[in-house]
Protein backbone atom coordinates (compact mmCIF):
# COMPACT_ATOMS: atom_id res chain seq x y z
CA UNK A 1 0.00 0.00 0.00
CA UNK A 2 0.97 3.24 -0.63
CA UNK A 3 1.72 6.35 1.74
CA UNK A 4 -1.40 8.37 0.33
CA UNK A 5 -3.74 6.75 2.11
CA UNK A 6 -2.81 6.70 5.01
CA UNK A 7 -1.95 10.06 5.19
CA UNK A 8 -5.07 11.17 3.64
CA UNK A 9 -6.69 9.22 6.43
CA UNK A 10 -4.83 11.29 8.86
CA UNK A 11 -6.17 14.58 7.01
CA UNK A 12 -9.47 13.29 7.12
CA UNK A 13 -8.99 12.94 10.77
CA UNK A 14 -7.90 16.55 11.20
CA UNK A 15 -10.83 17.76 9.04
CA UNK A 16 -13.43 15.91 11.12
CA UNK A 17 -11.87 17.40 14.49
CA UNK A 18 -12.28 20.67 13.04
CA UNK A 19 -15.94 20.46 12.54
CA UNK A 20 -16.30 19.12 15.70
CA UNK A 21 -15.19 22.63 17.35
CA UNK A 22 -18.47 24.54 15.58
CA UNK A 23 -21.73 24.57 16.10
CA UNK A 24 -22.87 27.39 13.89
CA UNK A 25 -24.40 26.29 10.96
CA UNK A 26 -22.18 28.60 8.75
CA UNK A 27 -19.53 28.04 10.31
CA UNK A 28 -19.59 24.36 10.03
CA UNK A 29 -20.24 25.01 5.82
CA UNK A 30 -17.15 26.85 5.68
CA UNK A 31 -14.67 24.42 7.96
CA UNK A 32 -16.55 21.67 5.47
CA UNK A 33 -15.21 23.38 2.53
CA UNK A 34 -11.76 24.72 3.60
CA UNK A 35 -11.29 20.71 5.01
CA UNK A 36 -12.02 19.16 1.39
CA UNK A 37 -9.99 21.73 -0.36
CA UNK A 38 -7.01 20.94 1.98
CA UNK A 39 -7.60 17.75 1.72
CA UNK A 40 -7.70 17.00 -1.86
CA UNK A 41 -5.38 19.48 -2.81
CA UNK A 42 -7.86 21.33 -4.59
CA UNK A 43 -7.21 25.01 -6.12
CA UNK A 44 -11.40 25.87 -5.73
CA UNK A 45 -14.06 24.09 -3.39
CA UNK A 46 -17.58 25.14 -2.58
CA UNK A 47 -20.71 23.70 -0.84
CA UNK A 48 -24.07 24.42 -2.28
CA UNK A 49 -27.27 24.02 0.37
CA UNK A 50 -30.30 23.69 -1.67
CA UNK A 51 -33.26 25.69 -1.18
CA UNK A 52 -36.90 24.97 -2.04
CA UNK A 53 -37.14 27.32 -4.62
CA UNK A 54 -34.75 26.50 -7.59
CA UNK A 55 -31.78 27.97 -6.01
CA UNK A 56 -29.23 27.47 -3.04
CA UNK A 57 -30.37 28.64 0.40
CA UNK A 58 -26.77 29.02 1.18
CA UNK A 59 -23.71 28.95 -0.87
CA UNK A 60 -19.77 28.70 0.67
CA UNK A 61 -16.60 28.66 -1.57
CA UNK A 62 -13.09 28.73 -0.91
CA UNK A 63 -10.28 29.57 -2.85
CA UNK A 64 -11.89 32.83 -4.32
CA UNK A 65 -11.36 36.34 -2.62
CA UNK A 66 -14.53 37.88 -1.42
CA UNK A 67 -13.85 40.36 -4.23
CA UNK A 68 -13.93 38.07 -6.76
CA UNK A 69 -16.96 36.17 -5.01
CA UNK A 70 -18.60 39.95 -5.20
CA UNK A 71 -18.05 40.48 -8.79
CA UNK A 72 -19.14 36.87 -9.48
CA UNK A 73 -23.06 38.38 -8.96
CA UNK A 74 -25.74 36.43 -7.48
CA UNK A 75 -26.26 32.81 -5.64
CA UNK A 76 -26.17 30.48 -8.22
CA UNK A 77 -29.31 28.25 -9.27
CA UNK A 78 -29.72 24.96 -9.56
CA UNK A 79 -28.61 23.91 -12.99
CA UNK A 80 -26.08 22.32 -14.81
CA UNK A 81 -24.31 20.38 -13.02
CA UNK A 82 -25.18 21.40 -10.16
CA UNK A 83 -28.61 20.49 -10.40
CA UNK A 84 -27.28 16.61 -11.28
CA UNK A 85 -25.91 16.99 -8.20
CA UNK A 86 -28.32 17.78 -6.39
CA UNK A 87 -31.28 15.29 -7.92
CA UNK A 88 -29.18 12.65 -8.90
CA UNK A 89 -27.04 12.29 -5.36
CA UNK A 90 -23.94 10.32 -6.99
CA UNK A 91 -20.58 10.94 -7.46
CA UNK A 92 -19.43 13.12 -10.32
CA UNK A 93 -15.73 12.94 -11.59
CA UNK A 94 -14.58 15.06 -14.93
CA UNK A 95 -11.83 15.79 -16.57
CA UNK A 96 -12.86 19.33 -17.95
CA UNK A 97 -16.10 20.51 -16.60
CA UNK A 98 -16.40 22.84 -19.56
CA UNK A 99 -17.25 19.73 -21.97
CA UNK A 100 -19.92 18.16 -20.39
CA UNK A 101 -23.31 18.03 -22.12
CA UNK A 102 -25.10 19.20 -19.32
CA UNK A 103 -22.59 22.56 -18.70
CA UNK A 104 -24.50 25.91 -18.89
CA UNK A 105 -21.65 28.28 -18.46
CA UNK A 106 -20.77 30.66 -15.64
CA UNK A 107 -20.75 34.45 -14.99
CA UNK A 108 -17.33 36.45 -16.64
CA UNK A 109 -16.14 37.05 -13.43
CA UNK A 110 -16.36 33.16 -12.66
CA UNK A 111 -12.89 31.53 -12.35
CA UNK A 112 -11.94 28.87 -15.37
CA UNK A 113 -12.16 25.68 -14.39
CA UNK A 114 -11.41 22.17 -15.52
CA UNK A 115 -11.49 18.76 -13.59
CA UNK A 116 -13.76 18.70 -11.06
CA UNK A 117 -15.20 16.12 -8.38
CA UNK A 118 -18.70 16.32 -6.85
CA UNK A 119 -20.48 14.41 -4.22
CA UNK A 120 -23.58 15.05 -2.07
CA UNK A 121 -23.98 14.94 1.43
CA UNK A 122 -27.04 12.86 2.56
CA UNK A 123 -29.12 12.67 5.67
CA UNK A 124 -30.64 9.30 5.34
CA UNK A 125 -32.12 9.58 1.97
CA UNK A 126 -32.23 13.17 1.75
CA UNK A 127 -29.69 15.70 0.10
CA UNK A 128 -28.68 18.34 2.19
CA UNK A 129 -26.08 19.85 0.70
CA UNK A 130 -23.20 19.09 -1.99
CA UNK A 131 -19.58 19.53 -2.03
CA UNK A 132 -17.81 20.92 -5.63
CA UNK A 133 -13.72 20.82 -5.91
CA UNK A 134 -12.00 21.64 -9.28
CA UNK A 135 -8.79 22.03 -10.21
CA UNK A 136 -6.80 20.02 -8.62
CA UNK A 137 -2.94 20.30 -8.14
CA UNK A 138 -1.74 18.18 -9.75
CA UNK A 139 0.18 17.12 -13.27
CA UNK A 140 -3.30 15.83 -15.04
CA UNK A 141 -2.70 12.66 -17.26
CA UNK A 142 -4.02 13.18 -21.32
CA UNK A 143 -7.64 14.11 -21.49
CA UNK A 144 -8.40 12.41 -17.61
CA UNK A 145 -9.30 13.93 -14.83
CA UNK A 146 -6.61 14.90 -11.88
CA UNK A 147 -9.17 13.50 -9.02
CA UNK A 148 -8.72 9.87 -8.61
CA UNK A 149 -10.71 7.23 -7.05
CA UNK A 150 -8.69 7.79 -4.19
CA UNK A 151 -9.88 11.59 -3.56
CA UNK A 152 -13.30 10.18 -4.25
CA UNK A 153 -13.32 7.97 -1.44
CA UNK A 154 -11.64 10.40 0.95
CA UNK A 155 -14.18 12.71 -0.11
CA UNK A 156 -16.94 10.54 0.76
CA UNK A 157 -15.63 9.66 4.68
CA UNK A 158 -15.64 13.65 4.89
CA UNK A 159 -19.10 14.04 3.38
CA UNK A 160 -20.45 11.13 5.90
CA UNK A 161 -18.94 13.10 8.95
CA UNK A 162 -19.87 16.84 7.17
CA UNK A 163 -23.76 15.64 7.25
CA UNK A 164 -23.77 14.90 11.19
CA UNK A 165 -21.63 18.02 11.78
CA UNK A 166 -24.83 19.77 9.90
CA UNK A 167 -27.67 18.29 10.85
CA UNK A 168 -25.83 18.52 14.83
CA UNK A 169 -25.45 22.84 13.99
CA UNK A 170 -28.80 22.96 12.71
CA UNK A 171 -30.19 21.22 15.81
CA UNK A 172 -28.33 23.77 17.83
CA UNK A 173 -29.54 26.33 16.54
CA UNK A 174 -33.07 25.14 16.17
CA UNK A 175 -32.02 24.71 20.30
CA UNK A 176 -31.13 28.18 20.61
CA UNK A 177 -33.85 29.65 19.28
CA UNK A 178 -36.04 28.11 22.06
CA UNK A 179 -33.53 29.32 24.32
CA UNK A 180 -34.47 33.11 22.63
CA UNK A 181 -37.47 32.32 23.12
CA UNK A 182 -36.65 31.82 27.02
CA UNK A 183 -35.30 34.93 27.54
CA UNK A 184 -37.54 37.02 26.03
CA UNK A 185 -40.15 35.07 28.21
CA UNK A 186 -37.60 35.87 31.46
CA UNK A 187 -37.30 39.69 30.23
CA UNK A 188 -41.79 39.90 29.82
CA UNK A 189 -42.02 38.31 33.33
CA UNK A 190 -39.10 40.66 34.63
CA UNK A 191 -41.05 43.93 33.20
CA UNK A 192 -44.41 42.70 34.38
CA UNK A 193 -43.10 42.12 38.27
CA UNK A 194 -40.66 45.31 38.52
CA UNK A 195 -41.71 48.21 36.11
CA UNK A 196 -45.53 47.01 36.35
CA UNK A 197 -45.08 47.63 40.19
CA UNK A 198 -43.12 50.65 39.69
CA UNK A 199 -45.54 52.15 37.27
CA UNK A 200 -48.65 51.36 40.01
CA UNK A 201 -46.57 52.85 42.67
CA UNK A 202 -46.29 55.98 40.41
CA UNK A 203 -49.83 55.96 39.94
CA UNK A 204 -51.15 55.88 43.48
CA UNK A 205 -48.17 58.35 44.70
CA UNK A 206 -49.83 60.89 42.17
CA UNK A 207 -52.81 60.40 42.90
CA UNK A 208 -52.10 61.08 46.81
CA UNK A 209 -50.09 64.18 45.76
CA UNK A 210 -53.49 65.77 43.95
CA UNK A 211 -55.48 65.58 47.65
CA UNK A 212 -52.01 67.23 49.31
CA UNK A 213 -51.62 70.52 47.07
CA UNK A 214 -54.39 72.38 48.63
CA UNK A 215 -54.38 71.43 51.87
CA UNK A 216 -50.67 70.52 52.38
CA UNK A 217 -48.02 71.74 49.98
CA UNK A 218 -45.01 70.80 52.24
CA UNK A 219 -45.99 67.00 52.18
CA UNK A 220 -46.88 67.28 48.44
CA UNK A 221 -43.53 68.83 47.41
CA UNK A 222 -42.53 65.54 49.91
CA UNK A 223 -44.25 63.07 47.94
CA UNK A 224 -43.61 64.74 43.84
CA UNK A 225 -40.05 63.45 44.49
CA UNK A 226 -40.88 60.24 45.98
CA UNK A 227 -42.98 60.37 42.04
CA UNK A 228 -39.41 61.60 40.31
CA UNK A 229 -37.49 58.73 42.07
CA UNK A 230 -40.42 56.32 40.90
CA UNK A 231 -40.42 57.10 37.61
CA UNK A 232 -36.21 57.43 37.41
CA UNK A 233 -36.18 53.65 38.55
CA UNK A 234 -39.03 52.50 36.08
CA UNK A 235 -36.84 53.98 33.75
CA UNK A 236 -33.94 52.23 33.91
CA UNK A 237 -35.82 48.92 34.06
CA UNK A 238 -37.14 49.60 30.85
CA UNK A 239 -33.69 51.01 29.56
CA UNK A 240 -31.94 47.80 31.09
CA UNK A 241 -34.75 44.94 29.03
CA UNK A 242 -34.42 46.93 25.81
CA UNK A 243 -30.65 46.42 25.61
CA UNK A 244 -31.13 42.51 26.66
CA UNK A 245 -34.24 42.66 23.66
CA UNK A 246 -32.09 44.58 21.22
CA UNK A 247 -30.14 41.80 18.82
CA UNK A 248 -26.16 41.50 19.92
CA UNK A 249 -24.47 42.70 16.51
CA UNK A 250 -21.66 40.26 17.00
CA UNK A 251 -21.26 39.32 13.23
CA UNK A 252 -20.47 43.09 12.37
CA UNK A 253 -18.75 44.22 15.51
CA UNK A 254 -17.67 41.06 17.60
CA UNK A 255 -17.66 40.36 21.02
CA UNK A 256 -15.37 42.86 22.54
CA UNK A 257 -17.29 45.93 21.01
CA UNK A 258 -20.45 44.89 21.41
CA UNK A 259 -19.81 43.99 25.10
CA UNK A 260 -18.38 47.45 25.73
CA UNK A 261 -21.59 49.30 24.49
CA UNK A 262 -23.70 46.83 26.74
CA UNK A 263 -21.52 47.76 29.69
CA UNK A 264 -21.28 51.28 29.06
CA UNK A 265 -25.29 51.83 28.82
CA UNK A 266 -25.90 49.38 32.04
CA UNK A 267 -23.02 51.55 33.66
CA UNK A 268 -25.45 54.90 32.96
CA UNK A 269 -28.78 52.83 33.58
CA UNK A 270 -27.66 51.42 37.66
CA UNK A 271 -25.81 53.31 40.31
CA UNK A 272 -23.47 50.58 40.44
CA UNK A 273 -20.16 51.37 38.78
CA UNK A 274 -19.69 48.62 35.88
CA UNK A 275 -16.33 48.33 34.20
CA UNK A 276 -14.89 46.40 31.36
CA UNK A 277 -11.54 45.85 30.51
CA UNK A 278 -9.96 43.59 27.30
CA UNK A 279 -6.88 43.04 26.05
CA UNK A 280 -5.18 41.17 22.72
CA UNK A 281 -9.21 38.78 22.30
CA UNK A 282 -8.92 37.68 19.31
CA UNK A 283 -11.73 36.90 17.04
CA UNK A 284 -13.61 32.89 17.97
CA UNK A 285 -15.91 30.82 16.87
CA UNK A 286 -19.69 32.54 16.63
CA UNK A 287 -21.31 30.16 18.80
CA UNK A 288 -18.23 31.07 21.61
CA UNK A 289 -18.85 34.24 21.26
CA UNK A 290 -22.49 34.25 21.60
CA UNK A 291 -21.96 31.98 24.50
CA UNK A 292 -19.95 34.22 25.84
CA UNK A 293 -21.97 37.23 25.50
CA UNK A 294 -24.82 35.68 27.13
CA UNK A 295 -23.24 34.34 30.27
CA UNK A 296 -21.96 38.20 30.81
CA UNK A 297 -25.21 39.42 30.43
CA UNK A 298 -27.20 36.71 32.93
CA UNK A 299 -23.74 37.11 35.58
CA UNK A 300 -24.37 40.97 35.29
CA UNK A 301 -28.22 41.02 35.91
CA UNK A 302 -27.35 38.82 38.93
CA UNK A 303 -25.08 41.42 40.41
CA UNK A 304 -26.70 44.65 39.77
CA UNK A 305 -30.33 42.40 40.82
CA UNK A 306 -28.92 40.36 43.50
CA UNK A 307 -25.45 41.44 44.62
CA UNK A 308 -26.09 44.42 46.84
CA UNK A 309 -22.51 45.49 46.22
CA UNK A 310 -21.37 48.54 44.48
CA UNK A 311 -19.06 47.99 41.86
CA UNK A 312 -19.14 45.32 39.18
CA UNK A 313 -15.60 44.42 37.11
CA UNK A 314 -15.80 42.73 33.11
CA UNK A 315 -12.70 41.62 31.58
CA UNK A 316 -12.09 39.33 28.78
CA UNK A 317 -8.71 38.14 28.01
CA UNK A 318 -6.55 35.72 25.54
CA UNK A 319 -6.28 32.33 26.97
CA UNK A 320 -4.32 29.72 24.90
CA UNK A 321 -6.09 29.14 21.61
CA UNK A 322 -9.22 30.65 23.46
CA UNK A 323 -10.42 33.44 25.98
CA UNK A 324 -11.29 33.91 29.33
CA UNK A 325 -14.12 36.06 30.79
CA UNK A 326 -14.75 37.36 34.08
CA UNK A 327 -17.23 39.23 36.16
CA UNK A 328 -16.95 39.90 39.44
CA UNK A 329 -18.87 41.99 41.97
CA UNK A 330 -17.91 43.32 45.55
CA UNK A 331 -21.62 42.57 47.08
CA UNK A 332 -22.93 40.39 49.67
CA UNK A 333 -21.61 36.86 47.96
CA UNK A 334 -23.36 33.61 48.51
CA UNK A 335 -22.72 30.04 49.36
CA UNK A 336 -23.29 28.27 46.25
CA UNK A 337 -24.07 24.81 47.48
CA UNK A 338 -26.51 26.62 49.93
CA UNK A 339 -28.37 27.70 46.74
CA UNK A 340 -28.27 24.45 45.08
CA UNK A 341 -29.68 22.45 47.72
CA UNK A 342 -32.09 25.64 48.17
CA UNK A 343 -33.28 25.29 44.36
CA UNK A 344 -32.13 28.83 43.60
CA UNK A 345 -29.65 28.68 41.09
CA UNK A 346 -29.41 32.52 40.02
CA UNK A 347 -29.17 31.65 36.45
CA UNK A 348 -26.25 29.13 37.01
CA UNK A 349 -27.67 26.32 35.58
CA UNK A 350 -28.35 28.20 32.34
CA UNK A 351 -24.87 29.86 32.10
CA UNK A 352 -23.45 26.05 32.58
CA UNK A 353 -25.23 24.77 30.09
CA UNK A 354 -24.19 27.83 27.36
CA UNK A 355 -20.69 26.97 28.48
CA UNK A 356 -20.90 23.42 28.05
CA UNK A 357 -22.89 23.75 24.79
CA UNK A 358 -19.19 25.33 22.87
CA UNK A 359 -16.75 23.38 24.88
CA UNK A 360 -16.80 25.80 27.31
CA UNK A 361 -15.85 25.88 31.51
CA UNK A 362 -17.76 27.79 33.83
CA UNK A 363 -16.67 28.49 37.35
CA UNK A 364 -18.58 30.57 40.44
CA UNK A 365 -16.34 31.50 43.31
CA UNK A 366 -18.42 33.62 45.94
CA UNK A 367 -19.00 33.61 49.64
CA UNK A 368 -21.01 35.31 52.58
CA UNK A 369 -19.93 38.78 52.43
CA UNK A 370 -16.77 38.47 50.08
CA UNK A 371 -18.55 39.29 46.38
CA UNK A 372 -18.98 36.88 43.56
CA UNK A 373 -16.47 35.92 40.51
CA UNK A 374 -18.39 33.85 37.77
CA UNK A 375 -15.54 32.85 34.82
CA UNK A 376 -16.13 31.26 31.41
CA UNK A 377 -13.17 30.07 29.74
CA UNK A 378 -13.82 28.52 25.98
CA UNK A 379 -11.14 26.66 23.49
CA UNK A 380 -11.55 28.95 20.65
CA UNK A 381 -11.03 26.97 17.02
């Protein structure tokens, strides 16, 4: 036997770890299409999700710039070759693309291609998706293709593994939509019991101010600030939920900006002081960073709800391949196995189970009268 195999085994190997880090459903396309690429040598790959409409729902390529992608023009439809692909579900291996019956041509912006290799990946007997590599580097042999049977059948362990690694995103985020769902539920509950109550509060103080001004102005004046103080603290509930409503923009501003701008506005919205400090984070994974983002936001409404203290301290830092974050208040602390047993988890269970969900660690470190440090460390990819 040969040395190819083997070490295209041992590529295949490192492909299928790398899928394994992400749980994004784009993300997952891309590593699928960067993986077969590297793998097979290939100068272009790409990875066409159908739609139900003619056309690809999503689209990923590698090997062409994004300005070339951008001059290329629109999705493609199904077609061609592609549409073989799709309705056929076998293996397609050609020595020049170009000269096959069934090619329909590409936009002039399109780089020229010549052999190519396609194969679908299948859930059971449906096609989710398809993976496209062309020119491969190689020396081609006359009029054959440079893909052998070899590359076929590496191609097809990778497409096995690249339809779990799917169908497991897409089952995430089907997941974390429910988990949306959650908190917006949490948030509705949260503005019924505190600004609801605030706003009634308002009401009746107002209403007792109206019978004071005549008879006793001093008290009145008294009881129009207890209204101002009212209606200052309804306030910043209701600033507080929108920012936990309002979408994170991670994908056009990442995690370190957008967790900034959350701290600064809860820093104006609570008399707490809230801080945040980064240094050298580099970009990770989306679902990391959305991780991330929501265990600082459910370890901040703890402290600024729960904490009594008066300062609360956010940094995220490089750790390894990964980051670290930290939040830590100076308030009353806890016991935490007192709040297990007691059922009251403040939110722990939930921020375990975000960490968990991207390969992440959480750990709480708090005690009666010493403040609370809750830290999420994840791998990065």
């Amino acid at each position: 036997m040969s040395h190819r195999p083997s070490s295209g085994l041992a590529a295949v190997s490192t492909a299928l770890l790398a899928m394994s880090r992400h749980l994004e459903v784009r993300d997952v396309l891309k590593t699928i299409v960067a993986s077969a690429r590297e793998l097979l040598d290939a100068e272009y790959a790409a990875l066409g999700v159908p739609d139900d409409h003619g056309g690809f729902a999503q689209f990923v390529v590698d090997g062409v710039n994004d300005a070339q992608w951008k001059a290329i023009g629109p999705l493609p439809r199904q077609h061609g070759v592609l549409a073989a692909m799709l309705h056929d579900a076998r293996p397609e291996r050609l020595a020049d693309v170009k000269k096959d019956p069934r090619f329909g041509g590409w936009p002039a912006a399109h780089p020229d291609m010549s052999d190519f290799l396609g194969l679908p990946i299948r859930d059971g007997d449906e096609t989710i998706g398809t993976l496209f590599l062309a020119n491969k580097r190689c020396p081609k042999p006359a009029g054959g293709c440079g893909f052998t049977e070899e590359d076929e059948e590496l191609l097809g362990i990778l497409a096995q593994h690249a339809a779990i690694a799917l169908t497991n995103a897409r089952l995430y985020e089907r997941s974390r939509e429910l988990t949306i769902a959650e908190e917006r539920s949490r948030l509705a509950h949260e503005l019924h019991d505190a600004v609801s109550q605030k706003l009634f509060s308002l009401r009746l103080t107002a209403q007792a101010v109206s019978s004071l001004i005549d008879r006793d102005p001093a008290r009145a004046k008294g009881e129009l600030q207890q209204v101002a103080d009212l209606a200052a603290e309804a306030a910043d509930e209701l600033r507080a939920a929108v920012v936990e409503l309002r979408p994170a923009a991670l994908d056009e501003d990442g995690l370190v900006h957008t967790l900034r701008t959350h701290i600064q506005v809860l820093d104006r919205a609570h008399a707490p002081r809230v801080t945040f400090d980064s240094c050298g984070v580099r970009a990770l994974p989306a679902a990391q960073e959305e991780a991330m983002l929501r265990v600082a936001q459910e370890a901040l409404h703890n402290a600024l709800r729960h904490s009594g203290g008066d300062r609360v301290d956010v940094s995220i830092a490089p750790r390894g391949q990964g980051a670290v974050l930290s939040v830590t208040d100076n308030g009353k602390g806890f016991e935490p196995r007192t709040v297990r047993r007691a059922g009251r988890h403040l939110g722990l269970v939930s921020m375990r189970d975000r960490s968990s969900g991207v390969g992440g660690r959480l750990t709480v470190q708090s005690a009666p009268g010493q403040g609370t440090t809750i830290e999420m460390e994840v791998p990065g990819g």
